[in-house]
C-alpha atoms as a PDB file:
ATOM      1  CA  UNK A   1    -195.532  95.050-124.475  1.00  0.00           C
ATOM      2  CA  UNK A   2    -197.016  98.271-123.055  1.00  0.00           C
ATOM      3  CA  UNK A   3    -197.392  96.651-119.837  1.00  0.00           C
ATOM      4  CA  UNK A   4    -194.030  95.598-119.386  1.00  0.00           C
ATOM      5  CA  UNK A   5    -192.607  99.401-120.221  1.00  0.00           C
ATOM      6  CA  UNK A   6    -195.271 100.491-117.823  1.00  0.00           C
ATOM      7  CA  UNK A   7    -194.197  97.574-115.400  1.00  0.00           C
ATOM      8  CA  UNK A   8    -190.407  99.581-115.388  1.00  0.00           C
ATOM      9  CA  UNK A   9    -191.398 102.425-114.178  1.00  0.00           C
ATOM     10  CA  UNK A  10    -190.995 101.630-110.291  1.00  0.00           C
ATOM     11  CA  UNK A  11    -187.275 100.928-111.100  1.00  0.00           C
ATOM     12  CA  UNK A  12    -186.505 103.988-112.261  1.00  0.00           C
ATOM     13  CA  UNK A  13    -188.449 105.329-108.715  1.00  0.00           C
ATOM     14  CA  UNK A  14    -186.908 102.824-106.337  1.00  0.00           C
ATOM     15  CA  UNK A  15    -183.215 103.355-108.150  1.00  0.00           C
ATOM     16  CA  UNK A  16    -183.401 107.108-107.913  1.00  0.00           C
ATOM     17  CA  UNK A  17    -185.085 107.012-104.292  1.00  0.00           C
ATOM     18  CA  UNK A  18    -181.889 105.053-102.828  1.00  0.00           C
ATOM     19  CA  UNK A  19    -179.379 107.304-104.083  1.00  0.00           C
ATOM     20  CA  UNK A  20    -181.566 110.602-102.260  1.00  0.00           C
ATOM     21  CA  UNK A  21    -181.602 108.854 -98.608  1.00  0.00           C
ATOM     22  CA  UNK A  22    -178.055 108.594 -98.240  1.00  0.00           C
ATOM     23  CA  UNK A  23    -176.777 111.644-100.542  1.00  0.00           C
ATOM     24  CA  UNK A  24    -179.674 114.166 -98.412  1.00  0.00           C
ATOM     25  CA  UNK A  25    -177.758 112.744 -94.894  1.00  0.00           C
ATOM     26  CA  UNK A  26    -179.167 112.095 -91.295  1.00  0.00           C
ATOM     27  CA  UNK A  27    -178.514 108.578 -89.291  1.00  0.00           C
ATOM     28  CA  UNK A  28    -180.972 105.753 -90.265  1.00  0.00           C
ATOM     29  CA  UNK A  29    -183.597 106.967 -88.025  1.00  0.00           C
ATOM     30  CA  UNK A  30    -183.883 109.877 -89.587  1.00  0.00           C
ATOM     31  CA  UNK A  31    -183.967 108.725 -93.152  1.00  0.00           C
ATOM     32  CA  UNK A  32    -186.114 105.753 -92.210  1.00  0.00           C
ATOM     33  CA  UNK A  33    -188.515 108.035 -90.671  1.00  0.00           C
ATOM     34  CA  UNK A  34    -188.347 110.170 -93.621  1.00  0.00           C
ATOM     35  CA  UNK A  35    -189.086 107.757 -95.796  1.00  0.00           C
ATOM     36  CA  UNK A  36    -192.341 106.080 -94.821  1.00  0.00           C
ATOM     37  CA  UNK A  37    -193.891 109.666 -93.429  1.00  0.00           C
ATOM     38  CA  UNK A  38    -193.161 110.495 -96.933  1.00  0.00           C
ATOM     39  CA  UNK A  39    -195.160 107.400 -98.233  1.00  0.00           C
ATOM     40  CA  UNK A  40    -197.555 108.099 -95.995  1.00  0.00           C
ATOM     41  CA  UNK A  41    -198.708 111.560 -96.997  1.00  0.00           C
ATOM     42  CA  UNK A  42    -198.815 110.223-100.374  1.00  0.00           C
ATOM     43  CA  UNK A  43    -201.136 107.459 -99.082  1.00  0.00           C
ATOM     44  CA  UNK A  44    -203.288 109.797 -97.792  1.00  0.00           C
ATOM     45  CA  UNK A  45    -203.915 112.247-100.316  1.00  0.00           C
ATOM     46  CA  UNK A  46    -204.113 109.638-103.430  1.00  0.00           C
ATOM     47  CA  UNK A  47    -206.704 107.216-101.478  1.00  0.00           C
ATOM     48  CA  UNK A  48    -209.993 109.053-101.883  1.00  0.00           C
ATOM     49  CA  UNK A  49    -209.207 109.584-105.537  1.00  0.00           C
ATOM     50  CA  UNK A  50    -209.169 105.765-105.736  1.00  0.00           C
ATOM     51  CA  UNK A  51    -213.136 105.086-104.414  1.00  0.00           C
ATOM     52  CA  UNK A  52    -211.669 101.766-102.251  1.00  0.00           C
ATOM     53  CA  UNK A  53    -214.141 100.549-100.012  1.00  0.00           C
ATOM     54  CA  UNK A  54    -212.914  98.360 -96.863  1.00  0.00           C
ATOM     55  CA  UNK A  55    -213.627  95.842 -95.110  1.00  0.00           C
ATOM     56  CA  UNK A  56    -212.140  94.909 -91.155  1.00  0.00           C
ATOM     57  CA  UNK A  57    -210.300  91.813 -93.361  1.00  0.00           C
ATOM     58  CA  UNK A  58    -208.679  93.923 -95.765  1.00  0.00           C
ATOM     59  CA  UNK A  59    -207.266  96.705 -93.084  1.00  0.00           C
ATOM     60  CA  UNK A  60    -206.580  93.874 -90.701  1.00  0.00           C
ATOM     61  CA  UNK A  61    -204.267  91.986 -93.388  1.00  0.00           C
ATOM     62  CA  UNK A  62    -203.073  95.701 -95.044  1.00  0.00           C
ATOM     63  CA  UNK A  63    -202.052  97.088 -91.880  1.00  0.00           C
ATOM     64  CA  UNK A  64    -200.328  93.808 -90.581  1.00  0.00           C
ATOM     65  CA  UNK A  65    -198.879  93.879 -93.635  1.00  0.00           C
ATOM     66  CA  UNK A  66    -197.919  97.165 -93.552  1.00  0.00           C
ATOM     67  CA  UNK A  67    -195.622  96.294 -90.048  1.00  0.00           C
ATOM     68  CA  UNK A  68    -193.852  93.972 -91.835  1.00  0.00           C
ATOM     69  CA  UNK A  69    -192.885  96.200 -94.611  1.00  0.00           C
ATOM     70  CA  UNK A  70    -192.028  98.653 -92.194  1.00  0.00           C
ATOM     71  CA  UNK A  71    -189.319  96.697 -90.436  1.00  0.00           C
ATOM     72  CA  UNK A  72    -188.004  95.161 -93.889  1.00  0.00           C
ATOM     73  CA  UNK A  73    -187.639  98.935 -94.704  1.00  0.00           C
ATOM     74  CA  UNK A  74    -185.832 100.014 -91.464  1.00  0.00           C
ATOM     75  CA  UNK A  75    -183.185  97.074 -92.334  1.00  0.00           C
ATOM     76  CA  UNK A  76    -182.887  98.183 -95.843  1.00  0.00           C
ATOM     77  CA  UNK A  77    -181.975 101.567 -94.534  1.00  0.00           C
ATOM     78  CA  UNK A  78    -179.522 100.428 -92.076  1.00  0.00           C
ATOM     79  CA  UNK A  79    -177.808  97.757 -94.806  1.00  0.00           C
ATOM     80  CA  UNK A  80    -177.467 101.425 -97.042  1.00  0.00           C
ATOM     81  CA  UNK A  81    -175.465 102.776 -93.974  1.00  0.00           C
ATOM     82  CA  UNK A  82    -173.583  99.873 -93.044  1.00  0.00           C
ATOM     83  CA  UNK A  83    -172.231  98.818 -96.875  1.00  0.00           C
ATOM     84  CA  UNK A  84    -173.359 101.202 -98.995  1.00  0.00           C
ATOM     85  CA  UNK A  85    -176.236 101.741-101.712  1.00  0.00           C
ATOM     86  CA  UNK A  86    -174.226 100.169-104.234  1.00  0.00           C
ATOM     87  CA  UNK A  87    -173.705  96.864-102.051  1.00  0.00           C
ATOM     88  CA  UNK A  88    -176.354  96.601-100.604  1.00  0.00           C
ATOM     89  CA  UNK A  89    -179.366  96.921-103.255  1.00  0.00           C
ATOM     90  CA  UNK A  90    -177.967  94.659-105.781  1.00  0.00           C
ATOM     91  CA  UNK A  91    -177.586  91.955-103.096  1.00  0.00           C
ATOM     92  CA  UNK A  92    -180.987  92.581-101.612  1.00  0.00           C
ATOM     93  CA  UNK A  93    -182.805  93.071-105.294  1.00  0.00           C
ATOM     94  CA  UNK A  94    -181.096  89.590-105.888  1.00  0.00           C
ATOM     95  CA  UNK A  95    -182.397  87.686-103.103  1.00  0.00           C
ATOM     96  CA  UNK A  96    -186.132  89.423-103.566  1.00  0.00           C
ATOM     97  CA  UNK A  97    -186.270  88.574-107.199  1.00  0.00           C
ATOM     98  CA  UNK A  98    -185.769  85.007-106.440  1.00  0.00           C
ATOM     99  CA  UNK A  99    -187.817  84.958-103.700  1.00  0.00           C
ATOM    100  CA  UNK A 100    -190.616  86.677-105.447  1.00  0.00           C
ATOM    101  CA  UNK A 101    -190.165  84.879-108.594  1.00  0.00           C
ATOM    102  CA  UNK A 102    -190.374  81.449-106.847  1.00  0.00           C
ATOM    103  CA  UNK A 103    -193.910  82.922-105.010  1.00  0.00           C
ATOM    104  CA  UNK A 104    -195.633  83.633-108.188  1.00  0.00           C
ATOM    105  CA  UNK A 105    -194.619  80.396-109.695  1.00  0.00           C
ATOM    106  CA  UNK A 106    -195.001  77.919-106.248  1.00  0.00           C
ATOM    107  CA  UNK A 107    -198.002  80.143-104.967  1.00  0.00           C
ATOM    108  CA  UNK A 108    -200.000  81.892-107.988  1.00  0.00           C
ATOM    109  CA  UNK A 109    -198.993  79.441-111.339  1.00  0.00           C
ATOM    110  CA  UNK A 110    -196.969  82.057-113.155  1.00  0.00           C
ATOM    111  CA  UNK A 111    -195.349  80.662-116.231  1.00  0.00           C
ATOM    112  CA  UNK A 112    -197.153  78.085-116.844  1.00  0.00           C
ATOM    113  CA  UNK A 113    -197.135  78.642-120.530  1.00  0.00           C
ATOM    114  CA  UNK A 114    -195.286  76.574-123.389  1.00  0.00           C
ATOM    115  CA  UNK A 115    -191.666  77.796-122.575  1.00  0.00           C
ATOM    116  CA  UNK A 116    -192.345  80.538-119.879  1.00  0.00           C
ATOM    117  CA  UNK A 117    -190.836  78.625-117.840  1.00  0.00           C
ATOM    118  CA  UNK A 118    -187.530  77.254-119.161  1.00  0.00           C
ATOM    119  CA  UNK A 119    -187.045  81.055-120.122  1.00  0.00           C
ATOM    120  CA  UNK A 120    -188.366  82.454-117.379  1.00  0.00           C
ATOM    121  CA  UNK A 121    -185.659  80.859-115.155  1.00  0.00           C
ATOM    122  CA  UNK A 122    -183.231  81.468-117.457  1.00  0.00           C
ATOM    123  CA  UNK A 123    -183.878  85.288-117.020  1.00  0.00           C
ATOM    124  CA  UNK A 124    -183.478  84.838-113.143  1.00  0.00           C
ATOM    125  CA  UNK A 125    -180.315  83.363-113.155  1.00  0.00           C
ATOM    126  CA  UNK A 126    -179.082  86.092-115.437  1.00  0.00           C
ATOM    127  CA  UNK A 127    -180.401  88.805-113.053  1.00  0.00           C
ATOM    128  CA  UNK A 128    -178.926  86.841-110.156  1.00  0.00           C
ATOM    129  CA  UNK A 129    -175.457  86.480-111.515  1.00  0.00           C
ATOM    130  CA  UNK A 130    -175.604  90.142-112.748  1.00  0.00           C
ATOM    131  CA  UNK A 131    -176.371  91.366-109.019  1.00  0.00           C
ATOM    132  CA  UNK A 132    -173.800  89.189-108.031  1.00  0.00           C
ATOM    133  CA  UNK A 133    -171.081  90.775-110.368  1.00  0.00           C
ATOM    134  CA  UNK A 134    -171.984  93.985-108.775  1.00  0.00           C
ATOM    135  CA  UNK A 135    -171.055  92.726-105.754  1.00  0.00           C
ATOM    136  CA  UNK A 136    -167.634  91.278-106.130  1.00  0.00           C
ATOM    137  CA  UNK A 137    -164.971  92.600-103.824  1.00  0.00           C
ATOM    138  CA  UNK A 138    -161.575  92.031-105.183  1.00  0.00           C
ATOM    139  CA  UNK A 139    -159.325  91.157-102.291  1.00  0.00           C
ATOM    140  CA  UNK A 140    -159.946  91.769 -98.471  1.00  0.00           C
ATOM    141  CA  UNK A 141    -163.727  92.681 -98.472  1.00  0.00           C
ATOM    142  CA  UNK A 142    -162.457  95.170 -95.588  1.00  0.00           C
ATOM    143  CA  UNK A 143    -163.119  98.533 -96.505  1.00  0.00           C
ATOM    144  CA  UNK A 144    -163.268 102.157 -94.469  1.00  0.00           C
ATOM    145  CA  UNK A 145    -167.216 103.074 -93.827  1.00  0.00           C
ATOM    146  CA  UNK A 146    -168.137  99.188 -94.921  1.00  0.00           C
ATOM    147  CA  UNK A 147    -169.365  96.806 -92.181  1.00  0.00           C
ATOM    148  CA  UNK A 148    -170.279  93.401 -93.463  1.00  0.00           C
ATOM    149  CA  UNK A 149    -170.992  92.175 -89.982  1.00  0.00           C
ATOM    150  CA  UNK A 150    -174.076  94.304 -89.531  1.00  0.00           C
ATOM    151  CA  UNK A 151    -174.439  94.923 -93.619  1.00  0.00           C
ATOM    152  CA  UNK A 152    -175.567  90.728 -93.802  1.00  0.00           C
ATOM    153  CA  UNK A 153    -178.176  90.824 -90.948  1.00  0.00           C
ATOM    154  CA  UNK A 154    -179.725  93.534 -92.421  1.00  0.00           C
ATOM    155  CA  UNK A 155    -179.810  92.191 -95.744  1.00  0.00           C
ATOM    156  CA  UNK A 156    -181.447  89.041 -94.331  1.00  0.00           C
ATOM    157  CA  UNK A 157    -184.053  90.590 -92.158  1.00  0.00           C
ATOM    158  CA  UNK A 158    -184.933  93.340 -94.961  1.00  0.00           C
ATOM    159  CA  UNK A 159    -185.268  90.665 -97.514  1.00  0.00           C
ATOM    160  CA  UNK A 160    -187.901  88.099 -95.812  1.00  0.00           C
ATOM    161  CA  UNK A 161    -190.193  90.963 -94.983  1.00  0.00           C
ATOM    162  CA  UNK A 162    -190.211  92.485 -98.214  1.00  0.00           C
ATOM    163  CA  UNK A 163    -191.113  89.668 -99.705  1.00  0.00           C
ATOM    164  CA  UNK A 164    -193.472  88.320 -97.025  1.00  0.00           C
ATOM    165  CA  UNK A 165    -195.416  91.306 -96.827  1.00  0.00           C
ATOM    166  CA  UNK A 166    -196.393  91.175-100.844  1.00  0.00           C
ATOM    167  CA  UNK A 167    -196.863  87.586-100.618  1.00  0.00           C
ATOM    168  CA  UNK A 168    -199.359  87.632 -98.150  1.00  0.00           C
ATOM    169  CA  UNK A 169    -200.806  90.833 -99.681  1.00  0.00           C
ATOM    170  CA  UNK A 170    -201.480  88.725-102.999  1.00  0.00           C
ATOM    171  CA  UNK A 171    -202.715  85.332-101.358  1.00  0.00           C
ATOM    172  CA  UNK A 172    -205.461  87.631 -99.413  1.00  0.00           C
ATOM    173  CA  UNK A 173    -206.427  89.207-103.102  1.00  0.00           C
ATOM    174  CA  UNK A 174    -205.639  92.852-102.111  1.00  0.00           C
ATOM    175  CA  UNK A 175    -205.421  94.989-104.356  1.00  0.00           C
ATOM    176  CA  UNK A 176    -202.915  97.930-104.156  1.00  0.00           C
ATOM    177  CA  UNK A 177    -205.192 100.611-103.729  1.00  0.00           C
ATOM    178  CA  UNK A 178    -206.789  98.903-101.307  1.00  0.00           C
ATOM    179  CA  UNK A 179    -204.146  98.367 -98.846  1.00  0.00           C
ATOM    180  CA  UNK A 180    -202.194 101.515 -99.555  1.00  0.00           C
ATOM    181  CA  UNK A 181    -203.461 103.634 -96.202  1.00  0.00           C
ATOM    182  CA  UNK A 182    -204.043 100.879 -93.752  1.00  0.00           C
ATOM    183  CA  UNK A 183    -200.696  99.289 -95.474  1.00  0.00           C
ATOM    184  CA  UNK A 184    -198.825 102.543 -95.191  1.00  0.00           C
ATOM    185  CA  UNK A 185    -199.942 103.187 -91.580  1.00  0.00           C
ATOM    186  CA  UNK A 186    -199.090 100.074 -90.167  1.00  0.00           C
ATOM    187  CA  UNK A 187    -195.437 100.690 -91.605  1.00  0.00           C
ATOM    188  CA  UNK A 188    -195.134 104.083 -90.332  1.00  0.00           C
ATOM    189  CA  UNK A 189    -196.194 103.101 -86.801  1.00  0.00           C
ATOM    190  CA  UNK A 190    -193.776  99.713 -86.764  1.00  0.00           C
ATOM    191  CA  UNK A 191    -190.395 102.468 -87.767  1.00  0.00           C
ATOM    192  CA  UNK A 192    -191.748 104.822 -85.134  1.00  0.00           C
ATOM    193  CA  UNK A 193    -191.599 102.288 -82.621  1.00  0.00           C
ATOM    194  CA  UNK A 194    -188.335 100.519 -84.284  1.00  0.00           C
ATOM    195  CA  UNK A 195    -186.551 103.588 -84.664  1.00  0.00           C
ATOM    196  CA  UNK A 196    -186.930 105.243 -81.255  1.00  0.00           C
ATOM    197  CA  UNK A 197    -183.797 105.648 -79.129  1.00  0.00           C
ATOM    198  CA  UNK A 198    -185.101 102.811 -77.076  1.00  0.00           C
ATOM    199  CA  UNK A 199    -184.479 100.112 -79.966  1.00  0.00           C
ATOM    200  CA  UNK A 200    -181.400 102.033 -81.592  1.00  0.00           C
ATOM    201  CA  UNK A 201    -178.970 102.741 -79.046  1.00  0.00           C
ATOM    202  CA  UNK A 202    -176.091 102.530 -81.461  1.00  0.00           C
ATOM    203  CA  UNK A 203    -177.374 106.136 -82.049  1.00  0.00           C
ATOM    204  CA  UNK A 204    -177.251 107.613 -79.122  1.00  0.00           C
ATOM    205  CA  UNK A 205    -180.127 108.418 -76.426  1.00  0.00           C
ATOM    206  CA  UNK A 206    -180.769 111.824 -77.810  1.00  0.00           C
ATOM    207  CA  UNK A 207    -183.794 111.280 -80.109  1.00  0.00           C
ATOM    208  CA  UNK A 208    -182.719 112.167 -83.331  1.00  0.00           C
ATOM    209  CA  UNK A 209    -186.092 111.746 -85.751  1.00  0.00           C
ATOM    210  CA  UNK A 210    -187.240 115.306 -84.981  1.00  0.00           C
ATOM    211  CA  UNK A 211    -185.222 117.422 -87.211  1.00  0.00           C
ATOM    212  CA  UNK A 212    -184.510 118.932 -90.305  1.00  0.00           C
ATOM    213  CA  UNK A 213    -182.968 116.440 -92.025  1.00  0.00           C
ATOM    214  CA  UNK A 214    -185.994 114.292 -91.293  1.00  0.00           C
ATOM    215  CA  UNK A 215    -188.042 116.675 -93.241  1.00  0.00           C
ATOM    216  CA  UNK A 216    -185.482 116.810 -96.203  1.00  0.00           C
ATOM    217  CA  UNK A 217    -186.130 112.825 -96.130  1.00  0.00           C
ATOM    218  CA  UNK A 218    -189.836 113.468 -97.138  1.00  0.00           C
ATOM    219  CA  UNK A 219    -188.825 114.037-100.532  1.00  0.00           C
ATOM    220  CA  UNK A 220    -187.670 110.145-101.383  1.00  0.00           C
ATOM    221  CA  UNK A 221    -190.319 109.190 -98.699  1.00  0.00           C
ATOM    222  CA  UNK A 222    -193.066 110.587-101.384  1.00  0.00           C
ATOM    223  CA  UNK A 223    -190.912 109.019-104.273  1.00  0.00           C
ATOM    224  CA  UNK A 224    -191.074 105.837-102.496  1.00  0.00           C
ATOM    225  CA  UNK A 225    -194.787 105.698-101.962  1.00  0.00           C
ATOM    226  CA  UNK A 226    -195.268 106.156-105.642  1.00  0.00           C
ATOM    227  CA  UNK A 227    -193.265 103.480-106.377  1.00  0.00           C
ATOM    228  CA  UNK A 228    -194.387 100.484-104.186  1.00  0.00           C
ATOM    229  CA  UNK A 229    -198.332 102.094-105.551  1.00  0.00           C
ATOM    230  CA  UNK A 230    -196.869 101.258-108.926  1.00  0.00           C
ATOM    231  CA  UNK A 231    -194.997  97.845-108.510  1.00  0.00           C
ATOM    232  CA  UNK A 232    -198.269  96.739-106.729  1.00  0.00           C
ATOM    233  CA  UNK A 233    -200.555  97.876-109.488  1.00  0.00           C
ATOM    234  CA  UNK A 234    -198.413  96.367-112.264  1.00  0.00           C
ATOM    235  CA  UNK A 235    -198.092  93.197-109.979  1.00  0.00           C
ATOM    236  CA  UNK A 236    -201.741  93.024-110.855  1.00  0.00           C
ATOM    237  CA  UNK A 237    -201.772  93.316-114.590  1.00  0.00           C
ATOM    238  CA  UNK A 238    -198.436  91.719-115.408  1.00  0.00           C
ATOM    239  CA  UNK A 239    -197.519  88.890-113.057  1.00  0.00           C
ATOM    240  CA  UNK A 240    -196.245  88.992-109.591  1.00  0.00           C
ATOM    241  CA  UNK A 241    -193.322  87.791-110.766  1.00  0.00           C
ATOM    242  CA  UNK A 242    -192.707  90.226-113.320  1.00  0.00           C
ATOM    243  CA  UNK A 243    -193.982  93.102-111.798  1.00  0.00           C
ATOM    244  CA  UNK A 244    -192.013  92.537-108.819  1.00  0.00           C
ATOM    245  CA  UNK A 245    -188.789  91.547-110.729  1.00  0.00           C
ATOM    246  CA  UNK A 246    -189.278  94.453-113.434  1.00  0.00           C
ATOM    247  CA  UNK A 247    -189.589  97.076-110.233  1.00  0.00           C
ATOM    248  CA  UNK A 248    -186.322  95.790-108.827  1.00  0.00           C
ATOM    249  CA  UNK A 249    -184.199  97.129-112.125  1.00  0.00           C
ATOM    250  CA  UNK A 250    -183.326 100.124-110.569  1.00  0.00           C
ATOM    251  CA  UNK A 251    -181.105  98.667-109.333  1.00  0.00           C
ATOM    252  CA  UNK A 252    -178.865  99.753-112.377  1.00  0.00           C
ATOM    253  CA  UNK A 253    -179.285 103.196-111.095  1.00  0.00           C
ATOM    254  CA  UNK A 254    -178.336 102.674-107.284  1.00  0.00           C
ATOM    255  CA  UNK A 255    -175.638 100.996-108.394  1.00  0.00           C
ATOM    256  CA  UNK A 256    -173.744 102.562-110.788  1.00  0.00           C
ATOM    257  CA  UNK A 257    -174.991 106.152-108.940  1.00  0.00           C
ATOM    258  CA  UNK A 258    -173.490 104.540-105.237  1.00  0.00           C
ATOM    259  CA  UNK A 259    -169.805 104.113-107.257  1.00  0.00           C
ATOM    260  CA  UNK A 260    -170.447 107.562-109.554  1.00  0.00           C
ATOM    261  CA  UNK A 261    -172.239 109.979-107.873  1.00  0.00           C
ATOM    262  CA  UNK A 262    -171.664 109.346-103.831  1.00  0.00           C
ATOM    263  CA  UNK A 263    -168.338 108.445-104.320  1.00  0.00           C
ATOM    264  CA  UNK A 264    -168.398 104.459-102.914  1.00  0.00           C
ATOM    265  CA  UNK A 265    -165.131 103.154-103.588  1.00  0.00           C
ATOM    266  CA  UNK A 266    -164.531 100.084-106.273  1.00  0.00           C
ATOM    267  CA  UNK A 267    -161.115  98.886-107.974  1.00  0.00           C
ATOM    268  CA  UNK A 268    -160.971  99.067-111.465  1.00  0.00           C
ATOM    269  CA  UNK A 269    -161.279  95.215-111.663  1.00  0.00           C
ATOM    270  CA  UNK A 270    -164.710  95.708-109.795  1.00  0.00           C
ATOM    271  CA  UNK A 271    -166.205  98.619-111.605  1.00  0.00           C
ATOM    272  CA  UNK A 272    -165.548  96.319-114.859  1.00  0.00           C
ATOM    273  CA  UNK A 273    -167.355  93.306-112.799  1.00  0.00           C
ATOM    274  CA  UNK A 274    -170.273  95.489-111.804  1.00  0.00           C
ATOM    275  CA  UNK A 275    -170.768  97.086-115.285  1.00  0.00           C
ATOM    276  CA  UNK A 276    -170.656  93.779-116.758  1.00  0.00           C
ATOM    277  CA  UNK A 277    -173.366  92.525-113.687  1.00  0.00           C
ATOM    278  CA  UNK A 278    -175.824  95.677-115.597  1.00  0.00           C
ATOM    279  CA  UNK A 279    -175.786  93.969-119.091  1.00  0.00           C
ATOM    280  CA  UNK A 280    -176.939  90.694-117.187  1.00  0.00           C
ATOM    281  CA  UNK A 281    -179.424  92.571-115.501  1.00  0.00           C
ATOM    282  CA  UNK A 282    -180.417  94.101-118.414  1.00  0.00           C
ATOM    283  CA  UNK A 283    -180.949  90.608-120.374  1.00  0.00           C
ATOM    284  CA  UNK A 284    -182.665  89.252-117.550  1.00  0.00           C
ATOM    285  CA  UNK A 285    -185.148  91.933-117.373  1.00  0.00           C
ATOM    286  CA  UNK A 286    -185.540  91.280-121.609  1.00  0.00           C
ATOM    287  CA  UNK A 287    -186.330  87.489-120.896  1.00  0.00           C
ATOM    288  CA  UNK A 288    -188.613  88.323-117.943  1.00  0.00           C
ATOM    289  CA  UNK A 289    -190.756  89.702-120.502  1.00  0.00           C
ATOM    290  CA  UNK A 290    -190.942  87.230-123.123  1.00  0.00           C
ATOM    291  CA  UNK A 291    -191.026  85.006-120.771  1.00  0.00           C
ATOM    292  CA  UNK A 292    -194.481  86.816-120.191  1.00  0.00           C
ATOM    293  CA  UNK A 293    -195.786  87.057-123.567  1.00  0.00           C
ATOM    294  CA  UNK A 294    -195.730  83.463-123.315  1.00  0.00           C
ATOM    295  CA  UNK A 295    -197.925  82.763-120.574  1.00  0.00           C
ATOM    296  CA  UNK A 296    -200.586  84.959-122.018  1.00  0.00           C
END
């Protein structure tokens, strides 16, 4: 039981994290840059406290890796522009949950225990039709400062790498200290590349990484490298599927802070809906860990 409090911790992280990219401003280059330079530094002060030793396999597959998560990031960022932190991480924490879930079990043999899995599932569909509820639009889905069109590709392209990048991470048997720098690195050099004017020209030619606001950015950058060192050290001792699916509650916090504290506008019909998608989340995340103390 005291991994699964332990395993919670990155929700709380990630939810908070959100909420500071779009509430300190900047365009997505700016807060995507922010973000991994922040995880970076973090990477790189916390590694020789860990005693890793690597191999050319290990930073070959971490730093690879690493890319991958870096572009899933970049999209992530851009969805939070384009529809909002209160759209857009319930929808992507759904689709990652189920993708991740369905990894662990298909790849890795998670729940395998006398009714893990019958309850196990049952938790998933709870947490799926909770982030769904948060994402009901009553009416035309047509709203100022809310651009489905762009908000969907992002969504898709953020979602398959950050699940693909943990995936492969587990199948090679890296650990999370392990890949942290070389995994880090690679991500910070795929959004420097990503995010230059070059490949963004939605913002502008002027190159807009270089400022201020990039710097304010460090702050949920350094929150965020804590967090995915966390989800993948839990992933370790609780499950890939319930590490993973544990680290994706804060979405309770993006959520209800998008509506609450940044002001993203819901009916009254939809703030019941997405209050009501929390308690599902909530009993999902309840199941996901029984659904563990089975399997043990």
């Amino acid at each position: 039981m005291a991994d699964f409090f332990i395993a919670l911790t990155p929700s709380l992280i990630f939810g908070v994290m959100s909420l500071l990219l779009v509430a300190l401003g900047g365009d997505y280059r700016q807060q995507t840059m922010g973000e991994v330079t922040g995880g970076l530094l973090i990477a790189l002060v916390l590694t020789p406290f860990f005693g890793v030793e690597w191999d050319l396999r290990t930073v070959l597959v971490a730093f690879t890796t690493g890319a991958v998560l870096g572009v899933g990031i970049l999209y992530q960022v851009r969805g939070l522009n384009h529809i909002g932190v209160s759209r857009t991480m319930p929808i992507s924490t759904g689709a990652q949950l189920v993708g991740m879930a369905l990894g662990g079990i298909i790849l890795f043999g998670e729940w395998r225990g006398p009714g893990a899995m019958p309850i196990g599932m049952l938790a998933l569909v709870l947490l799926t039709a909770g982030v769904t509820c948060t994402t009901w639009t009553e009416g035309n889905p047509v709203r100022e400062g809310v651009d489905w069109g762009a908000g969907r590709v992002d969504l898709v392209v953020s979602t398959i790498c950050l699940v693909g990048y943990l995936l492969v991470q587990r199948h090679f048997g890296i650990g999370g200290q392990e890949a942290m720098l070389p995994q880090f690195a690679g991500c910070a050099l795929a959004c420097l590349v990503l995010t230059s004017p070059r490949f963004t020209p939605e913002l502008g030619e002027r190159d807009t990484r270089w400022s201020r606001v990039t710097v304010r950015q460090l702050f949920p950058g350094v929150l965020w490298g804590l967090g995915v060192l966390l989800m993948q050290t839990n992933a370790a001792r609780v499950g890939v599927a319930m590490g993973f699916s544990l680290s994706q509650l804060g979405v309770i916090i993006s959520t209800l802070g998008g509506i609450f504290l940044l002001g993203e506008k819901r009916t009254r019909r939809e703030l019941v809906t997405t209050m009501a998608g929390v308690v599902l989340v909530v009993a999902g995340a309840i199941l996901i860990g029984v659904a563990k103390a089975l399997d043990s």
